[in-house]
C-alpha atoms as a PDB file:
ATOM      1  CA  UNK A   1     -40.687   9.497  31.793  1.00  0.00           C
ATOM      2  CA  UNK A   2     -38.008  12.174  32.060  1.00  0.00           C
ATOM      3  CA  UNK A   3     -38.830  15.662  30.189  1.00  0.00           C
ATOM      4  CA  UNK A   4     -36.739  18.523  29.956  1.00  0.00           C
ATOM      5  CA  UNK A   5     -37.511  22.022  30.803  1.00  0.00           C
ATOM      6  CA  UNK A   6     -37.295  24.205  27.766  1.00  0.00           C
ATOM      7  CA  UNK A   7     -35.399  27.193  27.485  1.00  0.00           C
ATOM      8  CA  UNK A   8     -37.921  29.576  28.898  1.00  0.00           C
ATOM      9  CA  UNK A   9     -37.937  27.995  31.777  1.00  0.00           C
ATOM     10  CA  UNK A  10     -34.105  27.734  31.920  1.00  0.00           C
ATOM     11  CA  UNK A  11     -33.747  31.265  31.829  1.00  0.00           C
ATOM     12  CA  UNK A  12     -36.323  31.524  34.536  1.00  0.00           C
ATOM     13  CA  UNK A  13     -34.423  29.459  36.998  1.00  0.00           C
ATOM     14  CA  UNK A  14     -31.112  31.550  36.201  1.00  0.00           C
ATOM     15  CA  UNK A  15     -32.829  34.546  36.840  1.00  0.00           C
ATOM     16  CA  UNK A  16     -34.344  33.469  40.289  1.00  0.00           C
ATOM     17  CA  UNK A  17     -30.581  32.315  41.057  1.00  0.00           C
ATOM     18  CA  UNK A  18     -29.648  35.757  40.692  1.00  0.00           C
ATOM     19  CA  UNK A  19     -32.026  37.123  42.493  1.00  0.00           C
ATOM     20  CA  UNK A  20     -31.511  35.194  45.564  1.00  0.00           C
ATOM     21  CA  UNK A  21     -27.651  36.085  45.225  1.00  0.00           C
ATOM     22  CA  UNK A  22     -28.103  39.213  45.087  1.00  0.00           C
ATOM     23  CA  UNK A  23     -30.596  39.026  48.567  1.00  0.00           C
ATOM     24  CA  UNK A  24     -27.678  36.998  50.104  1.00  0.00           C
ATOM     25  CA  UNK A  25     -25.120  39.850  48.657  1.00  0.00           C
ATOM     26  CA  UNK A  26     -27.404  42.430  50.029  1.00  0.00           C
ATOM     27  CA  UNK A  27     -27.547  40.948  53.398  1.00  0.00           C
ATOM     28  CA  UNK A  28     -23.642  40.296  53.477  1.00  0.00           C
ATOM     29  CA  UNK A  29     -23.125  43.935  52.655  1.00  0.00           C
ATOM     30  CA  UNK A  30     -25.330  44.902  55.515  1.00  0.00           C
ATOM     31  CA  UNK A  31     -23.873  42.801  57.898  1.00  0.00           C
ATOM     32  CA  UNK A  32     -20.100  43.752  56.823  1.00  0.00           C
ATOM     33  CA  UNK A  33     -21.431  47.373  57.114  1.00  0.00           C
ATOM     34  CA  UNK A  34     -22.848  47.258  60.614  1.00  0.00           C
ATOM     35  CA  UNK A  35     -19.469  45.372  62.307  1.00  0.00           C
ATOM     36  CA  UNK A  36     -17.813  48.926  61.515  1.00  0.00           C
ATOM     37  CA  UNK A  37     -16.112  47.599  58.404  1.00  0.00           C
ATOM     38  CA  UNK A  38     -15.987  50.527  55.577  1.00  0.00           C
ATOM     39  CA  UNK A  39     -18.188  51.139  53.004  1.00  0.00           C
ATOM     40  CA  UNK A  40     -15.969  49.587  50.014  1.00  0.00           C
ATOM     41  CA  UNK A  41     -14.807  46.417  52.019  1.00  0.00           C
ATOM     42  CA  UNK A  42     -18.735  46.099  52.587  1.00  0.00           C
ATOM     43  CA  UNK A  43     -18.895  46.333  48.989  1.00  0.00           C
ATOM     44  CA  UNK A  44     -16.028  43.334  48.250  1.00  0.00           C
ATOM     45  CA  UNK A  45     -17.986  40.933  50.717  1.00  0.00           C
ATOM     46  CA  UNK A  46     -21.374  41.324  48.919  1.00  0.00           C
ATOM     47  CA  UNK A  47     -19.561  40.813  45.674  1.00  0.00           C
ATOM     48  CA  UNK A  48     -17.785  38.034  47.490  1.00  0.00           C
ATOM     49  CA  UNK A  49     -21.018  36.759  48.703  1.00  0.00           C
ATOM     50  CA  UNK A  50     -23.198  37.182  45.325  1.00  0.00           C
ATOM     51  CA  UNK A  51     -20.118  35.096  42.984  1.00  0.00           C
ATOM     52  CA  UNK A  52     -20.692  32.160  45.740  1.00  0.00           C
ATOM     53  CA  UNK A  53     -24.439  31.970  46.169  1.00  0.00           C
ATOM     54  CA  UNK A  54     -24.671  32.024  42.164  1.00  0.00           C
ATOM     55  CA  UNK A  55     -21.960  29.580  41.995  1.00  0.00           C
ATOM     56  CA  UNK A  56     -23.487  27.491  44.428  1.00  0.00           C
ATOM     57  CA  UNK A  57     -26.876  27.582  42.691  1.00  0.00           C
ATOM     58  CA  UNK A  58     -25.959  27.014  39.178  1.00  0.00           C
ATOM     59  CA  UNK A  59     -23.860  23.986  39.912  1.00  0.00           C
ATOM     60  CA  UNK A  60     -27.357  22.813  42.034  1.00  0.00           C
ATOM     61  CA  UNK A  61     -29.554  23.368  38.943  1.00  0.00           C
ATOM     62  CA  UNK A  62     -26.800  21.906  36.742  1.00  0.00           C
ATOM     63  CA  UNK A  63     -26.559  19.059  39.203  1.00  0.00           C
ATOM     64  CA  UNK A  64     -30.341  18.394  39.239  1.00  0.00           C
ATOM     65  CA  UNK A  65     -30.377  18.681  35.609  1.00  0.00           C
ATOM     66  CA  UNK A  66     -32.320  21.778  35.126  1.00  0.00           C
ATOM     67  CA  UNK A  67     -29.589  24.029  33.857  1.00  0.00           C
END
């Protein structure tokens, strides 16, 4: 028996995607930062970093059939 998650639930799932990208981002920028790198290149990695986590995540949930 296979049931689908409504679209409550999808929206939840997108959100916590985004949330953990934007914890990876955050990281990323912090880590860029503290390597002496300036403030706006920190910036373009944890924009960098934030497009591929959410990538990465939506293509799991679409994968797993949850998205």
């Amino acid at each position: 028996m296979k049931t689908t998650p409504t679209f409550g639930v999808k929206v939840l799932l997108v959100v916590i995607c985004a949330l953990v990208s934007s914890i990876v981002a955050t990281g990323a920028g912090i880590l860029t930062h503290t390597t002496g790198a300036s403030l706006p290149e920190a910036i373009l990695s944890a924009g960098g970093a934030f497009a591929i986590s959410m990538t990465l995540g939506l293509t799991t949930l679409a994968v797993l059939g949850l998205g």
